[in-house]
N, C-alpha and C. Protein backbone atom coordinates (compact mmCIF):
# COMPACT_ATOMS: atom_id res chain seq x y z
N UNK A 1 6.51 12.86 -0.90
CA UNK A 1 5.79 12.22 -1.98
C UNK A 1 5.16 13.33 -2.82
N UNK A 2 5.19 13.37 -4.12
CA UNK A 2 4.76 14.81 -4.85
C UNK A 2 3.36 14.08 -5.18
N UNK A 3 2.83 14.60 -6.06
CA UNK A 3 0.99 14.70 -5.94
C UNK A 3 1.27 13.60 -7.15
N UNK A 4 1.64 13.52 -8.19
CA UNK A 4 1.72 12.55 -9.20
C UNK A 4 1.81 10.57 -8.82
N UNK A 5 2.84 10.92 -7.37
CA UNK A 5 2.95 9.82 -6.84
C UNK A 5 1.57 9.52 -5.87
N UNK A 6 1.46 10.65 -5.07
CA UNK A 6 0.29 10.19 -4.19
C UNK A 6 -1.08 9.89 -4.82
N UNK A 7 -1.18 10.49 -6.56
CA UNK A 7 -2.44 9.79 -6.72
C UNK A 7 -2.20 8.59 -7.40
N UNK A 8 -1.10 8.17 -8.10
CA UNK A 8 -0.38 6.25 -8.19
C UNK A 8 -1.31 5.56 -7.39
N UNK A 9 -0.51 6.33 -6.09
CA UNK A 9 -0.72 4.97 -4.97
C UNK A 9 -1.84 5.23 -4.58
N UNK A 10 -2.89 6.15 -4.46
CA UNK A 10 -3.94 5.81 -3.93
C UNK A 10 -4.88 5.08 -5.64
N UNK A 11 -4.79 5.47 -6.60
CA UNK A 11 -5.48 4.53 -7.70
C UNK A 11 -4.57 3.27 -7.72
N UNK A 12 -3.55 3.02 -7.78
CA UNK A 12 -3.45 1.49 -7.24
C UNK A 12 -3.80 0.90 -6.16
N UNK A 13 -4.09 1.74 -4.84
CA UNK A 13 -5.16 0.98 -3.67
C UNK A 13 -6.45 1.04 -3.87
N UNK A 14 -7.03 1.87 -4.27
CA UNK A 14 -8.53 1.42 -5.26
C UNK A 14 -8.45 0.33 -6.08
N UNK A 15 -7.93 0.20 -7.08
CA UNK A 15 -7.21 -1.25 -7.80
C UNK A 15 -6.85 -2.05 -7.25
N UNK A 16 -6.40 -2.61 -6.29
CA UNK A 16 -6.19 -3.64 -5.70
C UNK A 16 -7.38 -3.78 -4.74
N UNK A 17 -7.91 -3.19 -4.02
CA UNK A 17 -8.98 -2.76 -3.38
C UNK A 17 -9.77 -3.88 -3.89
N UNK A 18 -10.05 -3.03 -5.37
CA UNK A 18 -11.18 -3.83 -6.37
C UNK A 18 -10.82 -4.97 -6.83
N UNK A 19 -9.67 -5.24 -6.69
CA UNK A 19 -9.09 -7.11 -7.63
C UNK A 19 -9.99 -7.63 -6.55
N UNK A 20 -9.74 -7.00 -5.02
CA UNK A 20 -9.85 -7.99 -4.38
C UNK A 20 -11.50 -8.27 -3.76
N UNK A 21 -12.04 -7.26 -4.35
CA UNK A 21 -13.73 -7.09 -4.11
C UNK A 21 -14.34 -8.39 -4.88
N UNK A 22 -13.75 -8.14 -6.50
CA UNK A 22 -14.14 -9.41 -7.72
C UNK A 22 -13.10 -10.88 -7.10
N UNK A 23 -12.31 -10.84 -6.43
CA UNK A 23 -11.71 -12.07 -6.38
C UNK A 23 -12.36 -12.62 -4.68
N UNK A 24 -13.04 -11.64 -4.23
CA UNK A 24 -14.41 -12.08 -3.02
C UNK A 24 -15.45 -12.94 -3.62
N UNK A 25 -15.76 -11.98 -4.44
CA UNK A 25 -17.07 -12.28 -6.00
C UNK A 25 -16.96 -13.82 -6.58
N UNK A 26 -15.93 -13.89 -7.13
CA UNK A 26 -14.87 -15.13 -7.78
C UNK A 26 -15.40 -16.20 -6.36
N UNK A 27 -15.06 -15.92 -5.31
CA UNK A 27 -14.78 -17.07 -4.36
C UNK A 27 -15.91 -17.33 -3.95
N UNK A 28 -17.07 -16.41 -3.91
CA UNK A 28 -18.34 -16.82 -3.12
C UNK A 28 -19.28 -17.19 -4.85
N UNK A 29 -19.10 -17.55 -5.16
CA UNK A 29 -19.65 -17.89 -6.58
C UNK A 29 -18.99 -19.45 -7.04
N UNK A 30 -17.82 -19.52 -7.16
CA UNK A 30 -17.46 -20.71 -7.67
C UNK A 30 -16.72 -20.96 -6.46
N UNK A 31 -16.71 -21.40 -5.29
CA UNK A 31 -15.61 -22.30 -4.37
C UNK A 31 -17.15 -22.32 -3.48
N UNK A 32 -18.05 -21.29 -3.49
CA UNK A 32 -19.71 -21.74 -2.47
C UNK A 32 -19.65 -22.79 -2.75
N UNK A 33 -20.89 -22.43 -4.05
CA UNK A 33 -21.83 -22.78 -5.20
C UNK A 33 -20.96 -24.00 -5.54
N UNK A 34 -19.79 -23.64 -6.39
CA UNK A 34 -18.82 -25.14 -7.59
C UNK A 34 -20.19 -25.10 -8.71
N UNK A 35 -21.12 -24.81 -8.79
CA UNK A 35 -21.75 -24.61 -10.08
C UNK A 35 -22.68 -25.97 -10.11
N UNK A 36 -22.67 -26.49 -8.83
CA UNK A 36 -23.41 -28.12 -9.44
C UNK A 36 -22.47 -28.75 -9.06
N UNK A 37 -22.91 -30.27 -9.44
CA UNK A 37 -22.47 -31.42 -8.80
C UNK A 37 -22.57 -32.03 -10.52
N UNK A 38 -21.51 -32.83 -10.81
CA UNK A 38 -21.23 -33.44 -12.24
C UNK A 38 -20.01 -34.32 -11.96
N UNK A 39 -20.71 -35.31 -12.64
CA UNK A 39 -19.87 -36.87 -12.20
C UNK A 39 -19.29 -37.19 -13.62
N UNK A 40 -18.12 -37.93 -13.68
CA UNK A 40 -17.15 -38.38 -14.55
C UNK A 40 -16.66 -37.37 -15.26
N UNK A 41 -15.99 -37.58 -16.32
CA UNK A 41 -14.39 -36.64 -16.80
C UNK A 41 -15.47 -34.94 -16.91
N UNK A 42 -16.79 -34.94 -17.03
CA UNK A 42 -16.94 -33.58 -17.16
C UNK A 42 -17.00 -32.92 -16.06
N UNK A 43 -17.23 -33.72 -14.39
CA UNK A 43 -16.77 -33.41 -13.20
C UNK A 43 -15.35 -33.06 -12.71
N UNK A 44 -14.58 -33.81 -13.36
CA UNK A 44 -13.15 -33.59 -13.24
C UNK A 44 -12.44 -32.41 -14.01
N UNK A 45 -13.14 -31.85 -15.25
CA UNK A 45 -12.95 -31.38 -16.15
C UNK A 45 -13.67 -29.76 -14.77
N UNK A 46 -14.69 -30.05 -14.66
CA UNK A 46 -15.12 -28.99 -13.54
C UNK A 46 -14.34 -28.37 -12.57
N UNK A 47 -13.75 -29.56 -11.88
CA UNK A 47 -12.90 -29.64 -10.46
C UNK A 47 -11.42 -28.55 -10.81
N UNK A 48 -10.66 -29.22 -12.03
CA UNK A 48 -9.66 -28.34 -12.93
C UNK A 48 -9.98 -27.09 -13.01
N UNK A 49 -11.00 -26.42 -13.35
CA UNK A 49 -11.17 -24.86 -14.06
C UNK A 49 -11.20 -24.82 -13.02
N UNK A 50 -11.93 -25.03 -11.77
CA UNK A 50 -12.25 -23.65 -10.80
C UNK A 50 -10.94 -23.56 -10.13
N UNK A 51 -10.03 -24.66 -10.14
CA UNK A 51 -8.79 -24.67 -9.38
C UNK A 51 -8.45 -23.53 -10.24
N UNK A 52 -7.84 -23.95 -10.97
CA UNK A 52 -7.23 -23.13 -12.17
C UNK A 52 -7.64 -21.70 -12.30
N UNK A 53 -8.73 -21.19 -12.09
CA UNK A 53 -9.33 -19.87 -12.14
C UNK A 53 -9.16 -19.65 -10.80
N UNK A 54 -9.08 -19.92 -9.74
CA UNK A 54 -8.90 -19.40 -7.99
C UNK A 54 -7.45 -18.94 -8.37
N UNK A 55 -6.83 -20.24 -8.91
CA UNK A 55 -5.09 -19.56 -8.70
C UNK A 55 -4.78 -18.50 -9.78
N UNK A 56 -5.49 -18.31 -10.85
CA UNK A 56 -5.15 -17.22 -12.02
C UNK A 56 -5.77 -16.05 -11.20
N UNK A 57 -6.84 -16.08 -10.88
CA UNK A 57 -7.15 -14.58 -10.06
C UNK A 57 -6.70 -14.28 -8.90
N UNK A 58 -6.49 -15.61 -8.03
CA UNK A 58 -4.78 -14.90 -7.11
C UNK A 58 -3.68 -14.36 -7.23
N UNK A 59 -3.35 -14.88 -8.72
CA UNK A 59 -1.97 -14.09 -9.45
C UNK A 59 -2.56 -13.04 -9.68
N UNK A 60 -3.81 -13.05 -10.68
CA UNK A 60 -3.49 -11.29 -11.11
C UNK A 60 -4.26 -10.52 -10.15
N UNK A 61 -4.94 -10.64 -8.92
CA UNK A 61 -4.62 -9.88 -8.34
C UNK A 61 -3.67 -9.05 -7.38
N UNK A 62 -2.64 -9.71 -7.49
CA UNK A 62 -1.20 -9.58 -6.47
C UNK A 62 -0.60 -9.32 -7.25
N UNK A 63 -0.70 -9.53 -8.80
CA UNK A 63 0.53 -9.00 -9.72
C UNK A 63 -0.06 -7.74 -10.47
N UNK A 64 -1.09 -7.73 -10.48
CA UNK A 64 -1.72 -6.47 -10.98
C UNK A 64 -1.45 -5.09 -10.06
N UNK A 65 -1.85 -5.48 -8.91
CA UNK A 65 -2.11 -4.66 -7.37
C UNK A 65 0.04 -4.41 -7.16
N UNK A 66 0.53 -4.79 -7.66
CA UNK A 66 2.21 -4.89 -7.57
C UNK A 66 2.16 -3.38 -8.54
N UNK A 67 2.19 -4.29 -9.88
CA UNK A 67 2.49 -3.46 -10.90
C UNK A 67 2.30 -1.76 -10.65
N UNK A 68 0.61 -1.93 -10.64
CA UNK A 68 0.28 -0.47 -10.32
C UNK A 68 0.70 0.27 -8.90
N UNK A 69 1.39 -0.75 -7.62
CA UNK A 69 1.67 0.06 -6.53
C UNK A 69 3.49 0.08 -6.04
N UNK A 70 4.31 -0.27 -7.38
CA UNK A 70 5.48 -0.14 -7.26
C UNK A 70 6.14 1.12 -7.52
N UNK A 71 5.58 1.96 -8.27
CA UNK A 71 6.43 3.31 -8.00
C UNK A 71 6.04 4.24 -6.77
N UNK A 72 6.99 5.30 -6.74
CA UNK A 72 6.76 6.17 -5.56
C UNK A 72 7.77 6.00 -4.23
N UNK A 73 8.05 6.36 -3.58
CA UNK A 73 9.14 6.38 -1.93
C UNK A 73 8.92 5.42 -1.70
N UNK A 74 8.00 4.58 -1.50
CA UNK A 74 8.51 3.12 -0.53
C UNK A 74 8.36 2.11 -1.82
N UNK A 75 8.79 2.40 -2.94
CA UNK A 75 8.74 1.15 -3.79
C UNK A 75 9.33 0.28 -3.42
N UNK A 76 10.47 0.15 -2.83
CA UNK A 76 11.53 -0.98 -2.54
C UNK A 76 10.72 -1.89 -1.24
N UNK A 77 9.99 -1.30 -0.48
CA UNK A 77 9.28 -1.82 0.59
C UNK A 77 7.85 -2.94 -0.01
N UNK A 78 7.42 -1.91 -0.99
CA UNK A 78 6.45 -2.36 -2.00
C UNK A 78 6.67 -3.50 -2.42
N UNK A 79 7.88 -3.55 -3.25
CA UNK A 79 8.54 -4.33 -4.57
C UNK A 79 8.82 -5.77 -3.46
N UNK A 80 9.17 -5.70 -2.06
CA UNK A 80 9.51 -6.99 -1.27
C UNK A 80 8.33 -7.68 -1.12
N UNK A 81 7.38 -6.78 -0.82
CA UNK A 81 5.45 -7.68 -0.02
C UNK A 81 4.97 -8.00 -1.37
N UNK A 82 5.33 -7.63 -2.70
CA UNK A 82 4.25 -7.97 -3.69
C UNK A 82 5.16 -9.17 -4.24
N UNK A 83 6.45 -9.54 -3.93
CA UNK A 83 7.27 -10.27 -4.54
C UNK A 83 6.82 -11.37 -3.46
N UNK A 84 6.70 -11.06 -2.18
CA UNK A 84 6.20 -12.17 -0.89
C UNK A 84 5.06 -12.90 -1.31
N UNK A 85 4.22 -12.21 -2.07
CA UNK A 85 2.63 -11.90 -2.29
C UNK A 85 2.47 -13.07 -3.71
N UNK A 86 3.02 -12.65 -4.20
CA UNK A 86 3.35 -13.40 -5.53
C UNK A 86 4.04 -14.67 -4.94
N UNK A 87 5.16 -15.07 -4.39
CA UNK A 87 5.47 -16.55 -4.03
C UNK A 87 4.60 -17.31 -3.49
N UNK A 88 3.95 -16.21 -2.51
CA UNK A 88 2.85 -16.98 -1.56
C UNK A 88 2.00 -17.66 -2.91
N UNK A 89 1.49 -17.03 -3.73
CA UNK A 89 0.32 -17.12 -4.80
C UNK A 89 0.96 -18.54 -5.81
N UNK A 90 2.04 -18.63 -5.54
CA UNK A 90 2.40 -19.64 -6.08
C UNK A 90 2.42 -21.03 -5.50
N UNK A 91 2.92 -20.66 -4.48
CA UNK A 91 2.75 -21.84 -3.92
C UNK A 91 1.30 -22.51 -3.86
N UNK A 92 0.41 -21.49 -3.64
CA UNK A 92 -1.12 -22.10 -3.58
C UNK A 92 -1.65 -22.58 -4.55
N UNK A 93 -0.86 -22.15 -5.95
CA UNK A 93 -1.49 -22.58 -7.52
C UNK A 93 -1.21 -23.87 -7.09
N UNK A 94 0.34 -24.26 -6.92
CA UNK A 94 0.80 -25.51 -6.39
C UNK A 94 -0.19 -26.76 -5.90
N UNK A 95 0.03 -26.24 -4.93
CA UNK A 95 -1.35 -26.83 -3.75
C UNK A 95 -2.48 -27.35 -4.52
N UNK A 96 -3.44 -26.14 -5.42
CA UNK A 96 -4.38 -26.01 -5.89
C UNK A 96 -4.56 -27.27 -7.03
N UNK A 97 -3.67 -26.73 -7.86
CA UNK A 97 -3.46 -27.62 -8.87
C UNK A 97 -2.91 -28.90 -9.17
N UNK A 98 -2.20 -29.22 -7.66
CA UNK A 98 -1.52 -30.79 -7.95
C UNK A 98 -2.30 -32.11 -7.66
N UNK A 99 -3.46 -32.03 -7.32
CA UNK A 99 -4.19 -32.92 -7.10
C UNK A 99 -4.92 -33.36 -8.27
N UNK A 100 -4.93 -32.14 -9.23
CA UNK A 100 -5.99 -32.59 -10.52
C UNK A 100 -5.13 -32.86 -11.29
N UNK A 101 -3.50 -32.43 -11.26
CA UNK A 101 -2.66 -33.01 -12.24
C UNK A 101 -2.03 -34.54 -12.45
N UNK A 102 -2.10 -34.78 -10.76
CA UNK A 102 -1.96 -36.70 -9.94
C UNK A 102 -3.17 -37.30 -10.85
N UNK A 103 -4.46 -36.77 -10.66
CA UNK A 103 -5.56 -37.35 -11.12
C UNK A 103 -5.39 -37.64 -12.92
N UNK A 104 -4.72 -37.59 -13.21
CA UNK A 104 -4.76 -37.28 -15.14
C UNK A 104 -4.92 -39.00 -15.39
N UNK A 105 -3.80 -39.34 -14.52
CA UNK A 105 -3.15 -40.72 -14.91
C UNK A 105 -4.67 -41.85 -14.81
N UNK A 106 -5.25 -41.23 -13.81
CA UNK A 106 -5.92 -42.24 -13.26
C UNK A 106 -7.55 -41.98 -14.24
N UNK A 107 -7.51 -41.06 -15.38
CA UNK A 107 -8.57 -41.25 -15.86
C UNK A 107 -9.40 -42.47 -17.00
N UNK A 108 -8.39 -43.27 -17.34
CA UNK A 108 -8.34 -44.08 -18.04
C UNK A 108 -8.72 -45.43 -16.86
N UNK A 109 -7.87 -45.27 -16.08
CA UNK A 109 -8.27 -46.57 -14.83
C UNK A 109 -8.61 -45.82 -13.76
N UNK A 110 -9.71 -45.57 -13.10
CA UNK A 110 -9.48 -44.67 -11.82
C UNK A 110 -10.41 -45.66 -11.03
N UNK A 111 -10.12 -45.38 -9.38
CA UNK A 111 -10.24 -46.24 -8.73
C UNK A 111 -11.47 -46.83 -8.47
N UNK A 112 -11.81 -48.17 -7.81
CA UNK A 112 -13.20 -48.27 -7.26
C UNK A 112 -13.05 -48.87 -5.84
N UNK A 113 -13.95 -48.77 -5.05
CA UNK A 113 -14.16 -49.07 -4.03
C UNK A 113 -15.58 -49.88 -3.95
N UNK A 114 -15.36 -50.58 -2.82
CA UNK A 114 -17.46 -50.84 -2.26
C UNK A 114 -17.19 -50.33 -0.64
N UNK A 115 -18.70 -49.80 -0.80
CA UNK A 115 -18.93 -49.67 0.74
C UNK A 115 -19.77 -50.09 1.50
N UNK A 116 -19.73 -50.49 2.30
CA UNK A 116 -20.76 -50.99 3.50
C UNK A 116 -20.76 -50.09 4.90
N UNK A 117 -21.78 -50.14 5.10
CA UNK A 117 -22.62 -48.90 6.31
C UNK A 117 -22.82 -47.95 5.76
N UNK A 118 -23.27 -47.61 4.57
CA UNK A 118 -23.48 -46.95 3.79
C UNK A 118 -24.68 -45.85 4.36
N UNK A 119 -24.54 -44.53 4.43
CA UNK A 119 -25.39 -43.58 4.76
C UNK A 119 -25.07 -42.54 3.57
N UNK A 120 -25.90 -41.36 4.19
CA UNK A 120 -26.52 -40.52 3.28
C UNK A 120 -26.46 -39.30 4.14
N UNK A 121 -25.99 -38.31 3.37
CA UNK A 121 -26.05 -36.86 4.20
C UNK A 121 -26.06 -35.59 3.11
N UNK A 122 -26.49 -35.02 3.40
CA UNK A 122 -26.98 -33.37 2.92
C UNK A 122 -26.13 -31.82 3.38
N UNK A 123 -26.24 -30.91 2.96
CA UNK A 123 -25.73 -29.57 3.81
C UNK A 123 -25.94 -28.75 2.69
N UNK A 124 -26.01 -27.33 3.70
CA UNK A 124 -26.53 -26.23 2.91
C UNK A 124 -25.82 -24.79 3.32
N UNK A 125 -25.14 -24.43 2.80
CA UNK A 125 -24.72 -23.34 3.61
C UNK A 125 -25.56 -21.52 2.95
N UNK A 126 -26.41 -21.07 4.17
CA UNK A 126 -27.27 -20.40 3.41
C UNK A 126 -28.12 -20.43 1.91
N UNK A 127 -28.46 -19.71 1.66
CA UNK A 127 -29.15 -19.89 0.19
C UNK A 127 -28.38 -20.53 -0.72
N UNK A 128 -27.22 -20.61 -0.85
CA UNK A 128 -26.79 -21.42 -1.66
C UNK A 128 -26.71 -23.09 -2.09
N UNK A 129 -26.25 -23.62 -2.97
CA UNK A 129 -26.57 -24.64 -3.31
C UNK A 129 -26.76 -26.02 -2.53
N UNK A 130 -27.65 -27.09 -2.69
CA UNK A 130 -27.57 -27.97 -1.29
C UNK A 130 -26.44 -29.23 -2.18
N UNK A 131 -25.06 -29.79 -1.21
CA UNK A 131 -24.53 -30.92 -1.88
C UNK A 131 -25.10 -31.88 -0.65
N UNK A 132 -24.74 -33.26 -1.29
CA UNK A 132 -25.35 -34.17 -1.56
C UNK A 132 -23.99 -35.28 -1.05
N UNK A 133 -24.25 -36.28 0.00
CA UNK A 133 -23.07 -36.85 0.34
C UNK A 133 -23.15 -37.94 0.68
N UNK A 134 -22.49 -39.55 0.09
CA UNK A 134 -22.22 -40.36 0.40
C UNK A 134 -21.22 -41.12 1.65
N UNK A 135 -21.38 -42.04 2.57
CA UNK A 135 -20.14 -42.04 3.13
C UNK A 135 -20.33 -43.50 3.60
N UNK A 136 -19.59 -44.04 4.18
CA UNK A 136 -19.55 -45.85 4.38
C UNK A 136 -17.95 -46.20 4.70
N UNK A 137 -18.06 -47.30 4.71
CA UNK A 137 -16.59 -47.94 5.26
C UNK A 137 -16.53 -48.97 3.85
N UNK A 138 -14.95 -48.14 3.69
CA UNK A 138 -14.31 -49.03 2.35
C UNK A 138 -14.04 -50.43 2.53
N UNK A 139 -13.14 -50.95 1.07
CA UNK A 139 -12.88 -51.96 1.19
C UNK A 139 -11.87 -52.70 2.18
N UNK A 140 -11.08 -51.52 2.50
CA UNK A 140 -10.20 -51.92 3.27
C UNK A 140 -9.70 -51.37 4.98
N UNK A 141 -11.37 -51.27 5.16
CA UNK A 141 -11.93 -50.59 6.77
C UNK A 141 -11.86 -49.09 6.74
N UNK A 142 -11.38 -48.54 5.92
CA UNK A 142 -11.57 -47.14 5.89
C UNK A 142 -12.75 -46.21 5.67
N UNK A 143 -12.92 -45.22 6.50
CA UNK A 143 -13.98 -44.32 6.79
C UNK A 143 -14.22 -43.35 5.17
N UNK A 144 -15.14 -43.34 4.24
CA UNK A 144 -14.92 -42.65 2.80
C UNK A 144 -16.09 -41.96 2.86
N UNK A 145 -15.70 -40.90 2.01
CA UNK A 145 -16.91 -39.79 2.12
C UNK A 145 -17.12 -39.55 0.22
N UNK A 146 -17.87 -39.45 -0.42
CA UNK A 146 -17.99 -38.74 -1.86
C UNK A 146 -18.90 -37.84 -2.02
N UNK A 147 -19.33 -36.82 -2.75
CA UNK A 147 -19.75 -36.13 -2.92
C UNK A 147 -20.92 -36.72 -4.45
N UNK A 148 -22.15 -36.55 -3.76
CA UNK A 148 -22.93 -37.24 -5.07
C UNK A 148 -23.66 -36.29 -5.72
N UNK A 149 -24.60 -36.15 -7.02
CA UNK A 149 -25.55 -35.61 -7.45
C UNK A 149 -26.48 -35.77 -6.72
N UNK A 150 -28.20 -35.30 -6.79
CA UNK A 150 -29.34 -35.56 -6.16
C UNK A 150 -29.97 -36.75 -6.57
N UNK A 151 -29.87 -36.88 -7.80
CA UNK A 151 -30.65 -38.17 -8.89
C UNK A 151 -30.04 -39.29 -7.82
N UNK A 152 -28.64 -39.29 -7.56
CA UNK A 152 -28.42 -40.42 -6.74
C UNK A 152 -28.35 -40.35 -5.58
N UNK A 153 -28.46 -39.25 -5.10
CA UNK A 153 -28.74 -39.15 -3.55
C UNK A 153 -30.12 -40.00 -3.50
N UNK A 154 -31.21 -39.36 -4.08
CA UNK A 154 -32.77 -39.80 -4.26
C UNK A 154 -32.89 -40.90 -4.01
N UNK A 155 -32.06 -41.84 -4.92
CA UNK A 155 -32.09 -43.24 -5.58
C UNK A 155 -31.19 -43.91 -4.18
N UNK A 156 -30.04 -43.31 -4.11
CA UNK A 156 -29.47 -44.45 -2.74
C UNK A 156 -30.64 -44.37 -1.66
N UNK A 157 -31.08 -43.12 -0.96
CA UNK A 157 -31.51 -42.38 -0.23
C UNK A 157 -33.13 -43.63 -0.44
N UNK A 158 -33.67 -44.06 -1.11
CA UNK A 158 -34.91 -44.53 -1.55
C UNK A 158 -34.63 -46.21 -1.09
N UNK A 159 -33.57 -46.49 -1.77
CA UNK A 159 -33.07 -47.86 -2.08
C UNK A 159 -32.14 -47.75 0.06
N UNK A 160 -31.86 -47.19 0.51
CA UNK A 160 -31.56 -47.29 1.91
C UNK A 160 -33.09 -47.57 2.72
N UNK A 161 -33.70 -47.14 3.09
CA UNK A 161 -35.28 -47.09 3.66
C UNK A 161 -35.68 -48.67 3.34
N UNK A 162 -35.34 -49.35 1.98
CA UNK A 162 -35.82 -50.25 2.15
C UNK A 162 -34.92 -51.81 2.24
N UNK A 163 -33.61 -51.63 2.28
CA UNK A 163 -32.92 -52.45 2.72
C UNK A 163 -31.84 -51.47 3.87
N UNK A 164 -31.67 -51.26 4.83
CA UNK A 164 -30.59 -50.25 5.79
C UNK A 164 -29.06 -50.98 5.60
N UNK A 165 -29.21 -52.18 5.27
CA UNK A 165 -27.67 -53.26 5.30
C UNK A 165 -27.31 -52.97 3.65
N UNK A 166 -27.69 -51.88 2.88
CA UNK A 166 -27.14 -51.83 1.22
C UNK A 166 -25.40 -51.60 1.62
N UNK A 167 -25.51 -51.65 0.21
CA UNK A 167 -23.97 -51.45 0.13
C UNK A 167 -23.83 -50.81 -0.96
N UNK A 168 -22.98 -49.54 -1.92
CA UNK A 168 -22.55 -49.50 -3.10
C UNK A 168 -20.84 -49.37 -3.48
N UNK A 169 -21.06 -49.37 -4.51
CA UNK A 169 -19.84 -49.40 -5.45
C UNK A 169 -19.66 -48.08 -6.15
N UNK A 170 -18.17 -47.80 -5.73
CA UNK A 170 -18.25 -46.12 -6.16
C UNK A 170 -16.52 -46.21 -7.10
N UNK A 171 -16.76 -45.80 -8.19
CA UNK A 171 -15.45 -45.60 -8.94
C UNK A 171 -15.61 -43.85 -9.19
N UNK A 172 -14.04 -43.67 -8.74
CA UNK A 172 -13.77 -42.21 -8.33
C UNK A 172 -12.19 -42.04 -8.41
N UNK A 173 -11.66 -40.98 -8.93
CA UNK A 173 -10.33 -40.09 -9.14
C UNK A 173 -9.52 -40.05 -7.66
N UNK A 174 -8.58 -40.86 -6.96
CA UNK A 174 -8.22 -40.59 -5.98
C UNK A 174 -7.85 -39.79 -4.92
N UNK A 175 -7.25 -38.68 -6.22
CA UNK A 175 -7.08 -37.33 -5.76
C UNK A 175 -8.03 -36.08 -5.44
N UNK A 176 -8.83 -35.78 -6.59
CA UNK A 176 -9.83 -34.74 -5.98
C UNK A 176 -10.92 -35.66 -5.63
N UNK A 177 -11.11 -36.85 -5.57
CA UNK A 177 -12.46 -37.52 -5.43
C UNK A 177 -13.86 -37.28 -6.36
N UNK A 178 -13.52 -37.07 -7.17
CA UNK A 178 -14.22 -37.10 -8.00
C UNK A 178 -15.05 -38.13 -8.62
N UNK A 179 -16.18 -38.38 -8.21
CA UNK A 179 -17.09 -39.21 -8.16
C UNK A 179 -17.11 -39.64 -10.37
N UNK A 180 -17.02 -41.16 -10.24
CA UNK A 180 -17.20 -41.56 -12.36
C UNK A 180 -18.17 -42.17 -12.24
N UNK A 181 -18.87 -43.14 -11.40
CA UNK A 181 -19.64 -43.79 -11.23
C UNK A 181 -19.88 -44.17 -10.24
N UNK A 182 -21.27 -44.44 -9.29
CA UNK A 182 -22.01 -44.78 -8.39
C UNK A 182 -22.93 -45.99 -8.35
N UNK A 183 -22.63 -47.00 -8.04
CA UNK A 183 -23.85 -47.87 -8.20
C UNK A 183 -24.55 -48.78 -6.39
N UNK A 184 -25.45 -49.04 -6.56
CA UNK A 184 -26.54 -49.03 -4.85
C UNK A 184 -26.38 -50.56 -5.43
N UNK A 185 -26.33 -51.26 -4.21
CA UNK A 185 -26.70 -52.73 -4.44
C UNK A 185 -27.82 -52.87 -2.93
N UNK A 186 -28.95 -53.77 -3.28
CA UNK A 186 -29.79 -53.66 -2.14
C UNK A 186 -29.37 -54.71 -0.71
N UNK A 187 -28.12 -54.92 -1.18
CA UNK A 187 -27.66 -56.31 0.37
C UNK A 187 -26.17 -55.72 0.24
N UNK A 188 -26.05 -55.96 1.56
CA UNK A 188 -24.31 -55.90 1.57
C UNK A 188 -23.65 -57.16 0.85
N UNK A 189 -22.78 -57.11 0.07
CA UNK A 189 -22.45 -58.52 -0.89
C UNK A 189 -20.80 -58.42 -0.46
């Protein structure tokens, strides 16, 4: 390896190094946090970008970290793991992204449910942000979980204490679950 190549590859392993320091950064920031809790199309509209930004900074860090570490003696060895690296990255955009693309259809009609046994739950993972969680048995005996704001955590959470048999009505995106509307009724109906 002559010196031109060996400093390539070691500033493309600093560079990739670093994609992957900011794409740590990237993940403990928006996939912790998610930035908040936001209900209807500007929740969904939420749910989209961060997908969308996880899988764009998985590409460019595997296609960046490629680019800069394909020349030199083992390029051909190189050129196979970053080409592996890159399918893998695709497939996960895949993954990532097909749930919010299923969801499009359903923004105009998206689903509702009611629930009964309706509880209330919380979590916190370190300092970061606390979400906020609905869960009950659907309409059609199934076990459902949503993810709520606090305003209505508060409000179910208030409105439970004084009837325990409530029930609500939750219209939500099937696919990412994305909470459009929440409403508490004080009796199971």
């Amino acid at each position: 390896m002559t010196g031109k190549q060996l400093q390539k590859a070691i500033f493309g392993g600093l560079g990739v190094l670093l994609g992957l320091v900011w794409l740590g950064c990237f993940a403990v920031i928006f996939l912790g946090g998610n930035t908040g809790f936001v209900q209807g199309i500007p929740g969904f509209a939420q749910e989209a970008a961060w997908r969308v930004a996880v899988a764009a900074a998985l590409a460019a860090a595997v296609f960046s970290g490629g680019r800069v570490l394909l020349g030199g003696e083992y390029a051909r060895e190189m050129k196979a793991a970053f080409l592996a690296a890159g399918a893998i990255c695709i497939l996960l955009a895949f993954f990532l992204l097909r749930e919010p693309v299923m969801d499009i259809s359903y923004l105009d009609s998206p689903r509702e449910t009611r629930l009964e046994q309706v509880s209330f739950g919380s979590s916190q993972l370190g300092d970061g942000s606390v979400r906020y969680y609905l869960e009950g048995r659907g309409t059609e005996g199934d076990h459902l979980f949503f993810r709520l704001g606090r305003d209505e955590y508060d409000e179910g959470c208030g409105l439970r204490q004084e009837n325990p048999d409530m029930s609500a009505s939750v219209v939500y995106l099937p696919h990412t679950d994305v909470v459009m509307t929440v409403e508490f009724f004080s009796g199971a109906k």
